[in-house]
N, C-alpha and C. Protein backbone atom coordinates (compact mmCIF):
# COMPACT_ATOMS: atom_id res chain seq x y z
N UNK A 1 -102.39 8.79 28.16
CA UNK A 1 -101.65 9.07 26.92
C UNK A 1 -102.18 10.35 26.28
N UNK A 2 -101.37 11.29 26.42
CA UNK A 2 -101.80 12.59 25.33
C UNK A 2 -101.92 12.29 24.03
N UNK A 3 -102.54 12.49 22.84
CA UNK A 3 -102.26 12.55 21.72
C UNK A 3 -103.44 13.46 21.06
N UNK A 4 -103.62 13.58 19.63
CA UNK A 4 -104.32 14.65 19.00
C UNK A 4 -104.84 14.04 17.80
N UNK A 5 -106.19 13.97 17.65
CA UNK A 5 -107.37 13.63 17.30
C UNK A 5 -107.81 14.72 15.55
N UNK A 6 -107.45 14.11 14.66
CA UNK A 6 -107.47 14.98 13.25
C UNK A 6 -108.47 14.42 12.22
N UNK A 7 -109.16 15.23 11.91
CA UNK A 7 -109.76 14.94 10.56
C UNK A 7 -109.73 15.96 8.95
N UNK A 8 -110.01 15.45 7.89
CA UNK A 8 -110.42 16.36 7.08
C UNK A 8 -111.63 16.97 6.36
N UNK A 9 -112.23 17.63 5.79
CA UNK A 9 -113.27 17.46 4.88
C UNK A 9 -112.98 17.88 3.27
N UNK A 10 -113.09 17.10 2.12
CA UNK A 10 -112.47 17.57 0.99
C UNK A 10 -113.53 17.42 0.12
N UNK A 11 -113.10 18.03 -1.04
CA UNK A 11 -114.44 18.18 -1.80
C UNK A 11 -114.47 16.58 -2.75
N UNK A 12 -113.65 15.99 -2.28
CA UNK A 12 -113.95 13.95 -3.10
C UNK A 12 -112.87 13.25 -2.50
N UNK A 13 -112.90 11.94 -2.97
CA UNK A 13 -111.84 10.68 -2.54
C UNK A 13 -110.37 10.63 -3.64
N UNK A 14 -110.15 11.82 -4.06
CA UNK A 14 -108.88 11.33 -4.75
C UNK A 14 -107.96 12.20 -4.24
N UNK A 15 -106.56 11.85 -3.55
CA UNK A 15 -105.68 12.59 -3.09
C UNK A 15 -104.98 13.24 -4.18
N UNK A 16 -104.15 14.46 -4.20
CA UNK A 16 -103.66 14.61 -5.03
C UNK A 16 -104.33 15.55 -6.09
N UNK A 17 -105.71 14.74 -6.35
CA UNK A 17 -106.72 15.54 -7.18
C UNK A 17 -108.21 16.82 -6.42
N UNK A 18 -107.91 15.97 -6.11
CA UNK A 18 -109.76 16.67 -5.00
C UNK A 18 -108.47 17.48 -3.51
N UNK A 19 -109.37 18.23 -3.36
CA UNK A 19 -108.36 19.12 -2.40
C UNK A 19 -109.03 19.27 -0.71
N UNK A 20 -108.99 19.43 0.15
CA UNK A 20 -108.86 19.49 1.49
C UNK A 20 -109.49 21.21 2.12
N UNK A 21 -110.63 21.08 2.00
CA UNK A 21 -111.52 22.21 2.17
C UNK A 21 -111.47 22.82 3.99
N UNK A 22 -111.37 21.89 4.59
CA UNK A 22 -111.60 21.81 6.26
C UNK A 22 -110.54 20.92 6.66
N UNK A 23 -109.68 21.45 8.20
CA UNK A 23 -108.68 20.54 8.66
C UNK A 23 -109.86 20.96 10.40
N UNK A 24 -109.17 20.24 10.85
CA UNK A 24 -110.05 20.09 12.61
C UNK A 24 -109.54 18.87 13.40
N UNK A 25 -108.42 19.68 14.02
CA UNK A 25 -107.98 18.69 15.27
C UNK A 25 -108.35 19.27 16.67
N UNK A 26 -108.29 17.96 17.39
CA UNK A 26 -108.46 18.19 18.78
C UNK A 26 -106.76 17.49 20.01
N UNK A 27 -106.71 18.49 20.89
CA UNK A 27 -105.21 17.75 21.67
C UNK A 27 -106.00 17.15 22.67
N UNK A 28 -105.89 15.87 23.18
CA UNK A 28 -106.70 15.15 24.35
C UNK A 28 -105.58 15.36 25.15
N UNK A 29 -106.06 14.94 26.89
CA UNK A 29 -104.89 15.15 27.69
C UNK A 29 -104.77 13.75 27.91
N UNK A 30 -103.80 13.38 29.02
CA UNK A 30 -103.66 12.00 29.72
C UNK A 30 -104.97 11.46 29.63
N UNK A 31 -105.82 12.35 30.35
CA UNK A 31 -107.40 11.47 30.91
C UNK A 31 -108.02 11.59 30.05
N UNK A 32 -107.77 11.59 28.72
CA UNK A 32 -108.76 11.74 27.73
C UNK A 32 -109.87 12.43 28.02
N UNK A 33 -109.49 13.94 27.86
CA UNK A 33 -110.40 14.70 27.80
C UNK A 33 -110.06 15.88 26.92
N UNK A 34 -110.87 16.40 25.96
CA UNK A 34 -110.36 17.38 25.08
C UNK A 34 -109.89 18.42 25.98
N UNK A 35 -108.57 19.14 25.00
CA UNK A 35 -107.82 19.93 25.73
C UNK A 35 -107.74 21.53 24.39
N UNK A 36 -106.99 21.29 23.66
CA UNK A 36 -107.02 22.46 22.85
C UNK A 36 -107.37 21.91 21.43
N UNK A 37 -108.00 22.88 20.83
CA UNK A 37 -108.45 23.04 19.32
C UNK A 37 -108.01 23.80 17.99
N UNK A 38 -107.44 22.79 16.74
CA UNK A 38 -107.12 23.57 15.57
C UNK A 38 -108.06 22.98 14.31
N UNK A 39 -108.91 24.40 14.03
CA UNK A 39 -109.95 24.11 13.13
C UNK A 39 -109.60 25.29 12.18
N UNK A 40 -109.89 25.26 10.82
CA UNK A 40 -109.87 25.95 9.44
C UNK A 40 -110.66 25.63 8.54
N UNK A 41 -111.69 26.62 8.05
CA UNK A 41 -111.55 26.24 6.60
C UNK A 41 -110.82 26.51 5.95
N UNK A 42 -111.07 25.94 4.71
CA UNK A 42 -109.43 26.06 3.42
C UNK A 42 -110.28 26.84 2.22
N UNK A 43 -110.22 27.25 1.58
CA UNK A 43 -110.76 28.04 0.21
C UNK A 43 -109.66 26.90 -0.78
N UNK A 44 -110.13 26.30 -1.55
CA UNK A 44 -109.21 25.50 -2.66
C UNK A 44 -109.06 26.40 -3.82
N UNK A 45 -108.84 25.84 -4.41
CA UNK A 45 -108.78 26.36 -5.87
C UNK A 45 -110.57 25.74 -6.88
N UNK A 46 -110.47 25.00 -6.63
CA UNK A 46 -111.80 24.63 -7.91
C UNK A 46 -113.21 24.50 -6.69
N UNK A 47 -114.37 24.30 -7.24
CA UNK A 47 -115.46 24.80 -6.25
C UNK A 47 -115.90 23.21 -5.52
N UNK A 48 -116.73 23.75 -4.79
CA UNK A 48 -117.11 22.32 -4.11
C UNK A 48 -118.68 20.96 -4.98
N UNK A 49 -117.79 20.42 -5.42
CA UNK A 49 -119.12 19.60 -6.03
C UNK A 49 -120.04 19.69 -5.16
N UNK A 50 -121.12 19.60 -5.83
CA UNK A 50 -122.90 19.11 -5.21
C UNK A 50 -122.58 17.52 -4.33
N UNK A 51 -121.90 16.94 -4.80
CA UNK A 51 -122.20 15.50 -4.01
C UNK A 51 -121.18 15.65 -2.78
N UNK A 52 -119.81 16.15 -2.64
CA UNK A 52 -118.96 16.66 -1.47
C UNK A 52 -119.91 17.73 -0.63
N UNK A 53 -120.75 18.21 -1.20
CA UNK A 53 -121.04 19.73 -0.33
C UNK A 53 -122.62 18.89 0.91
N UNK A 54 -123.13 18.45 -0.11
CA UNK A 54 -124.09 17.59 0.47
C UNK A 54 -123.57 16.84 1.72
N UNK A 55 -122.69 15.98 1.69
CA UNK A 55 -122.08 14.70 2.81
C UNK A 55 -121.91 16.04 3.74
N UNK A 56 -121.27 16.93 4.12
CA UNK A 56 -120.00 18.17 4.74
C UNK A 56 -121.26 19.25 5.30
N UNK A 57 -121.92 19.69 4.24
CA UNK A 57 -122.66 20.96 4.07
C UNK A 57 -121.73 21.87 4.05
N UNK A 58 -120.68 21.64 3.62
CA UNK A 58 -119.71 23.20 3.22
C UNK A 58 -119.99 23.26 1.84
N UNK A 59 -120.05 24.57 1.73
CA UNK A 59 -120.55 25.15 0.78
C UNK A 59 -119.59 26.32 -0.35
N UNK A 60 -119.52 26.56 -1.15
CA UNK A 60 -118.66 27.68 -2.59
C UNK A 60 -118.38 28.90 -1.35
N UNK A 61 -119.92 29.24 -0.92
CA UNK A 61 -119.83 31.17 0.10
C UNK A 61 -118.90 30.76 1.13
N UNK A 62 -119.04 29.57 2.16
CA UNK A 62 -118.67 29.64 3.46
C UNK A 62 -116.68 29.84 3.06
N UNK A 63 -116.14 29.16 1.72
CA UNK A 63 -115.07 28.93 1.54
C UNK A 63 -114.11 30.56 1.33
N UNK A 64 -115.12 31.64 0.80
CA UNK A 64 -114.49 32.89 0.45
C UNK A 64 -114.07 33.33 1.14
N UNK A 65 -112.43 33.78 0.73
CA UNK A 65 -111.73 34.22 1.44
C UNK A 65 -111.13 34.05 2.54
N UNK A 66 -111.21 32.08 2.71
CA UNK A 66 -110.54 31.11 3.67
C UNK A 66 -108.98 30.99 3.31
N UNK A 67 -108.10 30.63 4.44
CA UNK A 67 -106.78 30.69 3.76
C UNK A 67 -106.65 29.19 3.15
N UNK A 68 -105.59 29.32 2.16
CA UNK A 68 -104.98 28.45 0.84
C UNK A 68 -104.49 27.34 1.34
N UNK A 69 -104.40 25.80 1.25
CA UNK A 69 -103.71 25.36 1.74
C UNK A 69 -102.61 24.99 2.47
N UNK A 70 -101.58 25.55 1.56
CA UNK A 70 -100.16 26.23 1.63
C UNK A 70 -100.17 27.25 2.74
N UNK A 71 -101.01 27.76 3.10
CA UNK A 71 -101.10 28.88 4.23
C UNK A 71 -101.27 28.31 5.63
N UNK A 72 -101.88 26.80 5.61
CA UNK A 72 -102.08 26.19 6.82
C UNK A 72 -101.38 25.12 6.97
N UNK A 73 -100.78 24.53 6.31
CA UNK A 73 -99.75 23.60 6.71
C UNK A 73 -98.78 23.37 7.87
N UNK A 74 -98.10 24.32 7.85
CA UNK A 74 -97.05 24.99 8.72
C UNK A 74 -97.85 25.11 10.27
N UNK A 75 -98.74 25.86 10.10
CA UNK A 75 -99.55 25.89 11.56
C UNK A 75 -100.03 24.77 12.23
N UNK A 76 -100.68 24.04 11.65
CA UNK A 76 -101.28 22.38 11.50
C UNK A 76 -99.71 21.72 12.48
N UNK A 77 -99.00 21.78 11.14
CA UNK A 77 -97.52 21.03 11.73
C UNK A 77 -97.25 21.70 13.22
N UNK A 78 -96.68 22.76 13.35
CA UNK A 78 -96.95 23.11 14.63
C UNK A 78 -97.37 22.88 15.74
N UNK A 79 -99.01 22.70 15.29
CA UNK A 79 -99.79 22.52 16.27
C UNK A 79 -99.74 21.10 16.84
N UNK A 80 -99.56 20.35 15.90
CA UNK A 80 -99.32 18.94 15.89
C UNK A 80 -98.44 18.48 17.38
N UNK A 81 -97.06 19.25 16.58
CA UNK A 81 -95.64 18.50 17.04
C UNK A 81 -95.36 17.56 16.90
N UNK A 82 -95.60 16.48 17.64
CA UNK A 82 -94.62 15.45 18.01
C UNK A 82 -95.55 13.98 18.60
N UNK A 83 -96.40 14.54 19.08
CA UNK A 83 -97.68 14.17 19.45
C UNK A 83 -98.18 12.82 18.79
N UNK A 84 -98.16 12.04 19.44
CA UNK A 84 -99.31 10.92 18.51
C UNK A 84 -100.71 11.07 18.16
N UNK A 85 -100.61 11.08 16.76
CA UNK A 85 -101.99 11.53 16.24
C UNK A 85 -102.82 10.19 15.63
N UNK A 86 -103.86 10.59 15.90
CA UNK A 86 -104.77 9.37 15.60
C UNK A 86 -105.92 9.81 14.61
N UNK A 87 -106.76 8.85 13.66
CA UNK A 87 -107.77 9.33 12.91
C UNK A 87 -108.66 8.35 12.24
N UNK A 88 -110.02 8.38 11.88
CA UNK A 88 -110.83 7.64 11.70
C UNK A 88 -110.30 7.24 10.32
N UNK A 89 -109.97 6.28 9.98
CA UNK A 89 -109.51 5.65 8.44
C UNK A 89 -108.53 6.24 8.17
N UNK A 90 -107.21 6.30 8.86
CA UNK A 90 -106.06 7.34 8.93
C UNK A 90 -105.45 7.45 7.34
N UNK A 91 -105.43 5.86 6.86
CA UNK A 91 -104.64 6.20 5.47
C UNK A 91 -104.71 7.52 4.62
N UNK A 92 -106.31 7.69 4.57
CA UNK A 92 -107.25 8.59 3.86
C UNK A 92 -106.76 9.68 3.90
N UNK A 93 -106.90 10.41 5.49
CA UNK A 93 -106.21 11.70 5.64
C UNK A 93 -104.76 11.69 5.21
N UNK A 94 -103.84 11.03 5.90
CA UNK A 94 -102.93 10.98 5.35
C UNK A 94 -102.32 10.98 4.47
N UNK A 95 -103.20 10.53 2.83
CA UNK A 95 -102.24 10.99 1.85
C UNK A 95 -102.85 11.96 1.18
N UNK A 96 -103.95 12.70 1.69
CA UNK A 96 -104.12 14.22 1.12
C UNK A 96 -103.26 15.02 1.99
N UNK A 97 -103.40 15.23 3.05
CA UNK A 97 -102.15 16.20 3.87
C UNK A 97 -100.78 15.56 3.06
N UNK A 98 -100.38 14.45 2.95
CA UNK A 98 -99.04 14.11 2.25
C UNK A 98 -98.94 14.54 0.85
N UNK A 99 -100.02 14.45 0.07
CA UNK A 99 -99.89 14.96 -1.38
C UNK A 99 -99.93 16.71 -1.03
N UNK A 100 -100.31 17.15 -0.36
CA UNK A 100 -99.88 18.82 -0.29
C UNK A 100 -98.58 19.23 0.12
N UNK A 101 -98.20 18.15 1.76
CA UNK A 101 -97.05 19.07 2.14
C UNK A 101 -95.66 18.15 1.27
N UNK A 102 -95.72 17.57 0.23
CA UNK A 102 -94.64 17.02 -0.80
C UNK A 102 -95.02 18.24 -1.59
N UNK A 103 -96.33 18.81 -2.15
CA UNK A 103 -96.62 19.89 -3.59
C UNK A 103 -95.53 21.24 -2.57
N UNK A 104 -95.80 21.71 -1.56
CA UNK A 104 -95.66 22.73 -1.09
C UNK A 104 -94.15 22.66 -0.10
N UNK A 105 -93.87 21.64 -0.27
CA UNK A 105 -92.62 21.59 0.89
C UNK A 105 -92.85 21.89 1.83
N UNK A 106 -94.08 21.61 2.73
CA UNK A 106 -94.33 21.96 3.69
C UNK A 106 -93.81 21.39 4.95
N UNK A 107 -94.02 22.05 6.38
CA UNK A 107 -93.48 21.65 7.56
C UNK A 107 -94.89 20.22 7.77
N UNK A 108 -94.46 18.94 8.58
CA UNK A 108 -95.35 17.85 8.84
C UNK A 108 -95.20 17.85 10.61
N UNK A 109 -96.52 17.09 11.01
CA UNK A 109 -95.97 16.73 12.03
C UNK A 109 -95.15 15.64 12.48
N UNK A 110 -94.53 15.41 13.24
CA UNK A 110 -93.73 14.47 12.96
C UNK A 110 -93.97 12.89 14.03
N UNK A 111 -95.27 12.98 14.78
CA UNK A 111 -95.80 11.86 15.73
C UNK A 111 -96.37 10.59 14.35
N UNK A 112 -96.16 9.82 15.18
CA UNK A 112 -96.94 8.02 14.58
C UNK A 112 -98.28 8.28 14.59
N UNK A 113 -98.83 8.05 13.09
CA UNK A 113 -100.32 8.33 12.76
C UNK A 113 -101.00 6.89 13.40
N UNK A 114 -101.87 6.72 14.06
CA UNK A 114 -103.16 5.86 14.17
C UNK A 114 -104.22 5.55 13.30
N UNK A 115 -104.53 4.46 13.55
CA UNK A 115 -105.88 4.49 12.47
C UNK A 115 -106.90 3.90 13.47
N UNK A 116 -108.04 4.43 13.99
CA UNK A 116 -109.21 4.30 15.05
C UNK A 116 -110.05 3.21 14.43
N UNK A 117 -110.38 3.23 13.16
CA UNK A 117 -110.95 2.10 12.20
C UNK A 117 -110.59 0.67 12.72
N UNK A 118 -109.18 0.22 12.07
CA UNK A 118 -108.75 -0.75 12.56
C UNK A 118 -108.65 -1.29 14.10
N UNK A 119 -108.14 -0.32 14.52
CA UNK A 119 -108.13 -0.51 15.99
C UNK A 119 -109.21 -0.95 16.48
N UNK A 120 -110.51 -0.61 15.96
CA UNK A 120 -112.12 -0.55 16.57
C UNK A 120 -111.91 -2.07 16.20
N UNK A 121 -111.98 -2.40 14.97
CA UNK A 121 -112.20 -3.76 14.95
C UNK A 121 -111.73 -4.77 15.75
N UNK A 122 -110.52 -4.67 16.24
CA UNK A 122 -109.80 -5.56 17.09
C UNK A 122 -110.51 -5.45 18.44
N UNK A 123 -110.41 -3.96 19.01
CA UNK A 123 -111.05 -4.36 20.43
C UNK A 123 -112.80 -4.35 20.36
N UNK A 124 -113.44 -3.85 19.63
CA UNK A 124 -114.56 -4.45 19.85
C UNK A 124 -115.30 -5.09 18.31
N UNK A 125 -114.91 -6.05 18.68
CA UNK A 125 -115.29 -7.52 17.17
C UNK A 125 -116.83 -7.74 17.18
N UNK A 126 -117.57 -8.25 16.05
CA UNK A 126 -118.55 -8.48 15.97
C UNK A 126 -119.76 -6.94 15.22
N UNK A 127 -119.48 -5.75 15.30
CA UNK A 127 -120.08 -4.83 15.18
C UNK A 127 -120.67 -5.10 13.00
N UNK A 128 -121.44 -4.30 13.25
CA UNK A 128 -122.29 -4.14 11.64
C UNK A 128 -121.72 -4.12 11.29
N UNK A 129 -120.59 -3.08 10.95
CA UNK A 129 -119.66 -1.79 10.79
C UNK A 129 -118.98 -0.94 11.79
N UNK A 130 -117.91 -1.03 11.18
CA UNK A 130 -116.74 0.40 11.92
C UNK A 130 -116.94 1.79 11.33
N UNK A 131 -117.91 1.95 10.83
CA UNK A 131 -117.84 3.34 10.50
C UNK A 131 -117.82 4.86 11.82
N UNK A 132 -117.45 5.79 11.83
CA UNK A 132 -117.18 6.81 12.84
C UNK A 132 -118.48 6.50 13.37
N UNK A 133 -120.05 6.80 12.81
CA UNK A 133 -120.76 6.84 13.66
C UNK A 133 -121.36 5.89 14.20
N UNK A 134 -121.23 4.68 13.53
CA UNK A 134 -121.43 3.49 14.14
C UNK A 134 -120.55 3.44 15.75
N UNK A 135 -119.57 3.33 15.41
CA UNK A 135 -118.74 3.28 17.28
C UNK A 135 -119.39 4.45 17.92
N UNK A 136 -119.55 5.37 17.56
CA UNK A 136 -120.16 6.54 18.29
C UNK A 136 -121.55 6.54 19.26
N UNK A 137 -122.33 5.43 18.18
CA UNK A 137 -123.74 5.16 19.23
C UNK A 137 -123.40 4.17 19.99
N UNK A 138 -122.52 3.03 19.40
CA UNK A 138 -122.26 1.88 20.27
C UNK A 138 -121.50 2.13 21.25
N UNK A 139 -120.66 3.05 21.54
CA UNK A 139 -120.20 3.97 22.72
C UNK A 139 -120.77 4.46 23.54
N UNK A 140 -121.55 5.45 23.29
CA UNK A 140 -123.12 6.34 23.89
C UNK A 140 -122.17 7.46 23.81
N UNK A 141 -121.40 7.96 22.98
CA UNK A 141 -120.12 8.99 22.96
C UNK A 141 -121.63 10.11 22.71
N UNK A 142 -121.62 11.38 23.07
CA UNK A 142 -122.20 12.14 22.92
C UNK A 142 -122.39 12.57 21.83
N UNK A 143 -122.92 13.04 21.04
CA UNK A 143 -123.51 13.51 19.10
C UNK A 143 -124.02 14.08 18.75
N UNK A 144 -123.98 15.32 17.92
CA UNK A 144 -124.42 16.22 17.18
C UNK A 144 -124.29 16.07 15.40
N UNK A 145 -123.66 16.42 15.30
CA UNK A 145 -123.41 16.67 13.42
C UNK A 145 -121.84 16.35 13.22
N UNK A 146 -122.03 15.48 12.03
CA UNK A 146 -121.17 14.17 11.54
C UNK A 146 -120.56 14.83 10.33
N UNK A 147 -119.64 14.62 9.74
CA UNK A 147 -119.07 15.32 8.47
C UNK A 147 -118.67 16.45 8.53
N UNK A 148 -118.08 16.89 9.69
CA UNK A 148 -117.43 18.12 9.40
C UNK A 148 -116.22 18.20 10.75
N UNK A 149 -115.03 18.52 10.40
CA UNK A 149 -113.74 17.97 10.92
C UNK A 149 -113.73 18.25 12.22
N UNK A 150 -113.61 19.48 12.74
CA UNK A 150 -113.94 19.46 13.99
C UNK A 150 -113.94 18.25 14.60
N UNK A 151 -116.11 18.33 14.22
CA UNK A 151 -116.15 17.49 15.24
C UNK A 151 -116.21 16.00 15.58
N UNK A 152 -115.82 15.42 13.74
CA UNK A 152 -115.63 13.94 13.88
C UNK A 152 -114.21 13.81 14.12
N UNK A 153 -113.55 15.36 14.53
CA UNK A 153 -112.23 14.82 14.80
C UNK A 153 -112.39 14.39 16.62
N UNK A 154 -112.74 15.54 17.06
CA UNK A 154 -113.66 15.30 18.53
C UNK A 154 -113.99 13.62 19.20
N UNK A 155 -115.27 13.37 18.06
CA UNK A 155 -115.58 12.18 17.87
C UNK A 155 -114.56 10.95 18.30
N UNK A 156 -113.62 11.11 17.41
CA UNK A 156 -112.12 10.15 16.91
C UNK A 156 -112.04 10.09 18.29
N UNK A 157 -111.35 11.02 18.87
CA UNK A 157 -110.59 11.16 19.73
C UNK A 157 -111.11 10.79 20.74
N UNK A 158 -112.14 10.55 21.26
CA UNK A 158 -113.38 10.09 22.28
C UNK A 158 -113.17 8.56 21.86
N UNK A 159 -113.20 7.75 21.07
CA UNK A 159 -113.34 6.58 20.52
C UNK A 159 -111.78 6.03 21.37
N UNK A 160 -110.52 6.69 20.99
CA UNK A 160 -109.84 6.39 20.91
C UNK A 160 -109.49 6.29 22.07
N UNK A 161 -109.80 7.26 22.94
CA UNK A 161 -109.59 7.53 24.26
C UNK A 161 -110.23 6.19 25.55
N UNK A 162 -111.40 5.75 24.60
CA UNK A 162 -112.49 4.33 25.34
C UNK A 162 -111.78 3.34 25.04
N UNK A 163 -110.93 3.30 23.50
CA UNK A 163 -109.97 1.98 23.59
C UNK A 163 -109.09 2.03 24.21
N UNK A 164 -108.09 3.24 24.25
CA UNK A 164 -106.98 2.80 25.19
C UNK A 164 -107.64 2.51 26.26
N UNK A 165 -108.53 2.93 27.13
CA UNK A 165 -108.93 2.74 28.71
C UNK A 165 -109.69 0.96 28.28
N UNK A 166 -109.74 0.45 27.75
CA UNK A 166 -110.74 -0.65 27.47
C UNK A 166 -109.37 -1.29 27.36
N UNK A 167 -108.64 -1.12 26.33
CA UNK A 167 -107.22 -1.85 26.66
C UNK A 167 -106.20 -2.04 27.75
N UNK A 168 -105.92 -0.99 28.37
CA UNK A 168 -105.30 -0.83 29.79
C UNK A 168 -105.91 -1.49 30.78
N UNK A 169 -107.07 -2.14 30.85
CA UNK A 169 -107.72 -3.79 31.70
C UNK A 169 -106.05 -4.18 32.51
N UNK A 170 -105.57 -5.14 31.36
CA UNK A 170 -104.47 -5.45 31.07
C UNK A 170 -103.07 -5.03 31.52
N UNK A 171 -103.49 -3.64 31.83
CA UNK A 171 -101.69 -2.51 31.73
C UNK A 171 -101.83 -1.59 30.54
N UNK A 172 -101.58 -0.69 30.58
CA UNK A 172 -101.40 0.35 29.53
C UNK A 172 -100.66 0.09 28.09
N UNK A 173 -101.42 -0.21 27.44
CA UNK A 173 -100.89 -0.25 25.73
C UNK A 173 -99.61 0.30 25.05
N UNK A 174 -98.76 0.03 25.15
CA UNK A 174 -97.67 0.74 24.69
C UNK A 174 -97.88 0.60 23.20
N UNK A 175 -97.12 2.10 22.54
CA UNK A 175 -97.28 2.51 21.28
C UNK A 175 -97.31 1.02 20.22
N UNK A 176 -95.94 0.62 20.42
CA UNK A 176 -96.09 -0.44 19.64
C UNK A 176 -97.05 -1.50 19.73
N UNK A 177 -97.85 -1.63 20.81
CA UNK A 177 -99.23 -2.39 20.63
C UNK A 177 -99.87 -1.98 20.21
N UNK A 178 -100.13 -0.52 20.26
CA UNK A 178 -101.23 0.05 19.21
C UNK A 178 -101.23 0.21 17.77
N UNK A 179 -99.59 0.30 17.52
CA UNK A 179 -99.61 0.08 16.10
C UNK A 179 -99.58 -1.46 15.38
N UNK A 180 -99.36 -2.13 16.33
CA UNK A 180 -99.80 -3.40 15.73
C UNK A 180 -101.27 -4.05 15.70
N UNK A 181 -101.77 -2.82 16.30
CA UNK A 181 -103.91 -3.36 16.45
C UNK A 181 -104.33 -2.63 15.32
N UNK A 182 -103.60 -2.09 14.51
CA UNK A 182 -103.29 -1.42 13.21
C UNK A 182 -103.74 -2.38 12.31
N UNK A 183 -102.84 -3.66 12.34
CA UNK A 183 -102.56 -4.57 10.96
C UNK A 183 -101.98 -3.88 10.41
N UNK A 184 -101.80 -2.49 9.91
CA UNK A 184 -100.91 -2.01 8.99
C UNK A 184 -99.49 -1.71 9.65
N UNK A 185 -98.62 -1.23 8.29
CA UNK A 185 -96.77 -0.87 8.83
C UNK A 185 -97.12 0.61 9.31
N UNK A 186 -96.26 1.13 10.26
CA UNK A 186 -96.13 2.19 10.80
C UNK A 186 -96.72 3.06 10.15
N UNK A 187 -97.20 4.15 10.08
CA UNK A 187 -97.79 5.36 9.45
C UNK A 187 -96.80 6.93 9.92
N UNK A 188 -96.76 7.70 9.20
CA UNK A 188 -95.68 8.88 9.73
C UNK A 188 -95.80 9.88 8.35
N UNK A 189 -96.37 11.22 8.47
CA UNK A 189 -96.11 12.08 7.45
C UNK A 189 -94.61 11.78 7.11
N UNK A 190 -94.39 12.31 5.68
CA UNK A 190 -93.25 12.77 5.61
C UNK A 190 -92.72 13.71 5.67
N UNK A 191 -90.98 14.23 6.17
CA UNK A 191 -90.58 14.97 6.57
C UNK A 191 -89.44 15.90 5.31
N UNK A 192 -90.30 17.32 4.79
CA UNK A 192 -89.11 17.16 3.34
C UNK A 192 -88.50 18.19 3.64
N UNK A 193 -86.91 18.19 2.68
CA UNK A 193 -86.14 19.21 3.33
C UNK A 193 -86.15 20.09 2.15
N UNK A 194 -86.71 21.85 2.50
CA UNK A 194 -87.09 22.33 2.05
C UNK A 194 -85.50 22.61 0.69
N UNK A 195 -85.69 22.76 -0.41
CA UNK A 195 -84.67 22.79 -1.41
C UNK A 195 -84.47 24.36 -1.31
N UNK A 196 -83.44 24.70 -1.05
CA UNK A 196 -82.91 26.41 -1.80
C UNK A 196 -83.45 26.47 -2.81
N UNK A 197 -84.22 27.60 -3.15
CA UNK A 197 -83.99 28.23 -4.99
C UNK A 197 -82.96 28.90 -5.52
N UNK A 198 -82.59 28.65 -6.24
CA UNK A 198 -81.41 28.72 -7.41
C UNK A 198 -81.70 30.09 -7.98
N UNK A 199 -80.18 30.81 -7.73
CA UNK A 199 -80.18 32.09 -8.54
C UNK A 199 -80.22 32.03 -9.85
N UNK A 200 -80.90 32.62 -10.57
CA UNK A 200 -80.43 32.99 -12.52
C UNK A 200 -79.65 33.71 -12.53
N UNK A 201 -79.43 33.78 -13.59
CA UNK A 201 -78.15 34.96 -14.30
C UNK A 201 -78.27 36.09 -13.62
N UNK A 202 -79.25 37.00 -13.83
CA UNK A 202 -80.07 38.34 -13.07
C UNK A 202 -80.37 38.26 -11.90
N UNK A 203 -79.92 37.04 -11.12
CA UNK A 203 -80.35 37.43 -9.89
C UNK A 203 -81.18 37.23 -9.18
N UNK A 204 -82.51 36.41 -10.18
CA UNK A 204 -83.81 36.35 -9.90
C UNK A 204 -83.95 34.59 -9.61
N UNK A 205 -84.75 34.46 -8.63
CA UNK A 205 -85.11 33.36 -8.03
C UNK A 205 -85.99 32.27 -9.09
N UNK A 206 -85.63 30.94 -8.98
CA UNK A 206 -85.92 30.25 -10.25
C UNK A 206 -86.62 28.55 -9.91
């Protein structure tokens, strides 16, 4: 199963409010093995708290003169396509990329989001915790540095890649089994249709 492996890093937990500093996906192939890479930093608008910069180590300098949110959307989507994308606590990402590309009318991708979290729990039960790096040692998945999108998107995608093959025992998992090892309803950016702007009197865009 191809699909593409996403994370974020933002400067806090509130969508909408706290903004999306770092995007970092990875495309796996059939054999689950990384294939191509889309990584950015983002420059936001307001600076990076002390307690976000700490977890990440991104920092106010590394952000100067990174492109704007609105500037990477479109590419992201792109890069995406169509693709089933998967991600460690998917809700999370999902409604900060959703609270931007609704602010910006942006292009989404348009594949069935995953959530690796849930999924972990189902096929391997009993663990401390599901946290990213917890499955990561209990895997023996290879490891460097945690909190920054890249490469816990990397990470993800390695995880995800041991469940489907851990599931396929059986026969190969079809989508809808995986979204039902979910517990949750389907997941899917939304798709918005960009509105014309409206002429004024003069001519000028409004």
């Amino acid at each position: 199963m191809r699909f593409i492996a996403f994370d974020l890093e933002t400067t806090g937990t509130l969508p909408g409010v706290d903004q999306i500093v770092e995007i970092g996906a990875v495309r796996f192939d059939e054999g689950g093995e990384p294939e191509t890479i889309f990584t950015t930093l983002i420059q936001p608008t307001i600076s990076m708290p002390e307690g976000a910069s700490r977890v990440n180590g991104i920092t106010d300098d590394m952000l100067v003169g990174k492109p704007r949110i609105h500037e990477v959307l479109d590419a992201f989507a792109e890069f995406c396509g169509d693709e089933v994308l998967v991600a460690h606590n998917a809700p999370f990402d999902a409604q900060f990329l959703t609270a931007d590309i609704k602010r910006f009318e942006s292009n989404a991708p348009t594949g069935i989001v995953l959530d690796t979290c849930n999924i972990a729990r189902k096929v391997f039960p009993g663990l401390a915790n599901y946290k990213l790096g917890t499955l990561v040692q209990h895997l023996g998945i290879p490891s460097t540095n945690f909190h920054r999108a890249e490469e816990d998107a990397a990470y993800c995608g390695h995880l995800f890649a041991k469940m489907v093959a851990r599931l396929s025992q059986q026969g190969p998992p079809s989508l809808a089994t995986l979204i039902s090892l979910t517990g949750k309803p389907e997941l899917r950016f939304p798709q918005i249709e960009k509105k014309p702007k409206q002429q004024g009197l003069f001519g000028f865009s409004l």
